[in-house]
Protein backbone atom coordinates (compact mmCIF):
# COMPACT_ATOMS: atom_id res chain seq x y z
CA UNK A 1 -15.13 12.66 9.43
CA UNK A 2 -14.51 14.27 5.90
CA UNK A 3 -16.80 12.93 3.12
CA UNK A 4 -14.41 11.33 0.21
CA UNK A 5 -11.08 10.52 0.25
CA UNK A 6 -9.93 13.55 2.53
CA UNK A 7 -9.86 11.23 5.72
CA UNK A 8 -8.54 13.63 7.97
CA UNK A 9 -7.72 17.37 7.47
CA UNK A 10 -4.05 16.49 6.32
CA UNK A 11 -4.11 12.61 5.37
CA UNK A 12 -6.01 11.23 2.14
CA UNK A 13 -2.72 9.93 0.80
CA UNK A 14 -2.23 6.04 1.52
CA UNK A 15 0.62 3.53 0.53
CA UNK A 16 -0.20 -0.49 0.77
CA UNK A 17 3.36 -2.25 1.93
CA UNK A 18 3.86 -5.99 1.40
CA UNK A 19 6.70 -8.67 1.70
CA UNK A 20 7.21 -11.91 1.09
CA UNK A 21 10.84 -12.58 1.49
CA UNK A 22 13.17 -11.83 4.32
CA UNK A 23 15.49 -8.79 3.68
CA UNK A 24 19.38 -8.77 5.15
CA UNK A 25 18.69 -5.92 7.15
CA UNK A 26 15.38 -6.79 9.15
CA UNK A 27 14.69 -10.39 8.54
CA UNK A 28 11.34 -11.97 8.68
CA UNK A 29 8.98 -9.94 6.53
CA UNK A 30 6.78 -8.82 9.19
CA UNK A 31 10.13 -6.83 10.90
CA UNK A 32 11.32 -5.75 7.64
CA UNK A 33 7.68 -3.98 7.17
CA UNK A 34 7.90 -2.74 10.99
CA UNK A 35 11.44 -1.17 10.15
CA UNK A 36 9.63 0.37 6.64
CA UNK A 37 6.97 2.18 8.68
CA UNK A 38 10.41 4.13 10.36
CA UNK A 39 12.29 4.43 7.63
CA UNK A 40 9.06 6.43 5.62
CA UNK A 41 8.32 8.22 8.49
CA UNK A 42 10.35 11.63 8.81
CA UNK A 43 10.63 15.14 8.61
CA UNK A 44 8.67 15.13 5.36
CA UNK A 45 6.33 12.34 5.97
CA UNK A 46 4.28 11.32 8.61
CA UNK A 47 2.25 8.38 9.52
CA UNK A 48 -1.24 9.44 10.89
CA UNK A 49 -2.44 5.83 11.18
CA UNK A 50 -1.85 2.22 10.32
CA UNK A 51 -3.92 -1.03 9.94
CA UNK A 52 -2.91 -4.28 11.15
CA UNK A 53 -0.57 -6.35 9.31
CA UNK A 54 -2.54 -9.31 7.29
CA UNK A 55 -1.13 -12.54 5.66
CA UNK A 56 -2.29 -13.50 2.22
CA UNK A 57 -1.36 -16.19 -0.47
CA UNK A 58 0.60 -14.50 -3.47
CA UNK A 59 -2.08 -12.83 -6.13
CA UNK A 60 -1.82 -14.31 -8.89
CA UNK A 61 -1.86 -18.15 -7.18
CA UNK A 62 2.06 -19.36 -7.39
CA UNK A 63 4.27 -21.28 -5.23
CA UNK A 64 5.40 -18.38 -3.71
CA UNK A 65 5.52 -17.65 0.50
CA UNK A 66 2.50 -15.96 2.24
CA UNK A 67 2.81 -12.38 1.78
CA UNK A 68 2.36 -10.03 5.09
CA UNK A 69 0.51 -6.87 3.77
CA UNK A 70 -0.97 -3.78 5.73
CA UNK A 71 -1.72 0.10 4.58
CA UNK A 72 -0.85 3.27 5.98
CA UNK A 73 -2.34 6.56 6.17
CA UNK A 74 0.27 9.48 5.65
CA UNK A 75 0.40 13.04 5.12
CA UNK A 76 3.18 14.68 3.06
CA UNK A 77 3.92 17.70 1.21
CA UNK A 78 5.80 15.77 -1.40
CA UNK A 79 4.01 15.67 -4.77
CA UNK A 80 3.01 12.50 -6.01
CA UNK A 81 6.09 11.59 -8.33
CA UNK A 82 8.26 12.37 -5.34
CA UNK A 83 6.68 10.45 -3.03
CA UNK A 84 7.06 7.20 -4.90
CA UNK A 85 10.68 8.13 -5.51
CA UNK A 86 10.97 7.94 -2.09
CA UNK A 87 9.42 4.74 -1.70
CA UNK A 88 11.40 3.12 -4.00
CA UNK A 89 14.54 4.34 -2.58
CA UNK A 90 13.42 2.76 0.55
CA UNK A 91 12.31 -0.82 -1.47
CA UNK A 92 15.64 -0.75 -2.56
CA UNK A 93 17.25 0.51 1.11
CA UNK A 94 15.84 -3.00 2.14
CA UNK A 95 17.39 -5.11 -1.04
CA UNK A 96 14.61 -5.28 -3.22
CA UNK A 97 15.84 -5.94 -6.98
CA UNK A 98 12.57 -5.47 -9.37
CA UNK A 99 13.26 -8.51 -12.06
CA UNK A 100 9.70 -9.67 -13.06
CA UNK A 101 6.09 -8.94 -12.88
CA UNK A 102 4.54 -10.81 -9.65
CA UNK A 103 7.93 -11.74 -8.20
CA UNK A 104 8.50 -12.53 -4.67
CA UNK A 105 10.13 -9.74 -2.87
CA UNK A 106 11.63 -7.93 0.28
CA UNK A 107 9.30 -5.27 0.24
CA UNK A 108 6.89 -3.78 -2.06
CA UNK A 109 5.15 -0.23 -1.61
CA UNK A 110 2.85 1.03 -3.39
CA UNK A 111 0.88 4.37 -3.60
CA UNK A 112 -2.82 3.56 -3.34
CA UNK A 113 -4.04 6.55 -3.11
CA UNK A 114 -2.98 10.63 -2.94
CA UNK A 115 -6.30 12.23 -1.45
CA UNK A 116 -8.60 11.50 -4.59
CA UNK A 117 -6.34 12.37 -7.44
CA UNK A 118 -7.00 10.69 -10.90
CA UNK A 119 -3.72 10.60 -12.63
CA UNK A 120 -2.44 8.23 -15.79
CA UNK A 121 1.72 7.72 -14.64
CA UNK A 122 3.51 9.92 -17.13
CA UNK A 123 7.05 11.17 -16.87
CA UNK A 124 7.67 8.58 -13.89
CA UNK A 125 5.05 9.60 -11.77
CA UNK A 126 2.14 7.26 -10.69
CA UNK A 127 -1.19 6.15 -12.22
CA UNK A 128 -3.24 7.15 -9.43
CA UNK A 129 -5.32 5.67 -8.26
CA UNK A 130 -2.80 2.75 -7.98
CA UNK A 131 -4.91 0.61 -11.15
CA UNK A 132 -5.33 -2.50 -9.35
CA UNK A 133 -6.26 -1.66 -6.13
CA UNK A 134 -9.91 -2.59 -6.39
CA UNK A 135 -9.12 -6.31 -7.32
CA UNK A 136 -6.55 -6.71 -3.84
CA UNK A 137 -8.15 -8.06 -1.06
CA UNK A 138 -4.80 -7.74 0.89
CA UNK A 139 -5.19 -3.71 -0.20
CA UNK A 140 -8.76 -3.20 0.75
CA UNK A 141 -9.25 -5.26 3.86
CA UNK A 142 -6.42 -3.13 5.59
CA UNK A 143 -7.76 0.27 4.07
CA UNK A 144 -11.34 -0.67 5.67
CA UNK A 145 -9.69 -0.84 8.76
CA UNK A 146 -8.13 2.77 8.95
CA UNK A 147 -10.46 4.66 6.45
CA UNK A 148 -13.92 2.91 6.20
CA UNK A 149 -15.37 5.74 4.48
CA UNK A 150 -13.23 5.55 1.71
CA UNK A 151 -14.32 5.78 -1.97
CA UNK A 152 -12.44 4.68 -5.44
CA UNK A 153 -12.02 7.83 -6.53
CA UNK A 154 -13.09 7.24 -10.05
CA UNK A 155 -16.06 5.13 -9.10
CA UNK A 156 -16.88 6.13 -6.15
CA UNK A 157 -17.76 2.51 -5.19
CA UNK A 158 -16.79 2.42 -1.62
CA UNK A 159 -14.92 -0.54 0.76
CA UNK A 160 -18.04 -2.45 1.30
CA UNK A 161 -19.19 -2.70 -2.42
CA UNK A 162 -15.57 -3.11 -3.39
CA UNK A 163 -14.41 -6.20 -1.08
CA UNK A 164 -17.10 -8.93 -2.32
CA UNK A 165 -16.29 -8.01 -5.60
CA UNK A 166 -12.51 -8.30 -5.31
CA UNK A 167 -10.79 -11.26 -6.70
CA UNK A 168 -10.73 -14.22 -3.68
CA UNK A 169 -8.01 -14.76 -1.63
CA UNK A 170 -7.31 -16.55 1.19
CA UNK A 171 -6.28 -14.03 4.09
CA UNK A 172 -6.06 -13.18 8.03
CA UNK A 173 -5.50 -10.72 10.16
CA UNK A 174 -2.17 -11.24 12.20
């Protein structure tokens, strides 16, 4: 296996998914996160691997349902900007209306991670990498599972470091 982020000779580039809320379309969050991973994957991306899917309370605490998270590893040739275009088009494909901060939702996608770049989100593009991954337990857990050598690319602190440290949550693997 590659040292750093480079997990495999094309991947490095990973996107967390979450939902909370059934969407019209797919239902239960779970499906609608199963009919995500098909709707991403295409003649310009594709998935190289996948964790499992985990259920976690909302972060930060609210009254909010259990959100179903997982992460995937993908390879693209679409630049960063693009690529989260894309995933927003699909958020919104499945009926997600961004409203407020922290809001429960259909579906939420985020880029974690675009093999090792360190970017601040200018011009619409992202702040990679994606600022608060290393407080997510519902982020890192999954990413352990599918890249266990991975490092914070501005740190370097990798998964096992990162996870005791990350802000507590209560959370299993489905």
């Amino acid at each position: 296996m590659a040292s750093g982020n480079v997990v495999t000779k094309s991947g490095g580039i990973f996107i967390a998914l979450g939902a909370n809320l059934p969407s019209i379309d797919y239902g239960a969050p779970r499906a609608t996160l199963e009919a995500t991973l098909s709707l991403l994957a295409g003649e310009d991306i594709a998935i190289l691997r996948r964790s499992s899917w985990w259920q976690s309370g909302p972060q930060p605490a609210s009254g909010q349902p259990d959100f179903v998270n997982g992460v995937i590893e993908v390879d693209t040739a679409l630049l960063p900007a693009a690529l989260l275009a894309r995933m927003h088009d699909i958020e919104s494909a499945c009926g997600r209306v961004r409203q407020d901060r922290w809001e429960a939702r259909v579906l939420d996608l985020d880029l974690i991670d675009y093999r090792g770049r360190c970017e601040i989100g200018e011009a619409g593009g992202p702040s990679l990498p994606h600022p608060r991954l290393a407080d997510r337990l519902f982020v890192l857990l999954p990413l352990q599972e599918i890249a266990p050598d991975w490092r914070h690319p501005i740190t370097g602190t990798d998964l096992a470091t990162l996870i005791p440290m990350a802000h507590p949550l209560r959370i299993n693997r489905l």
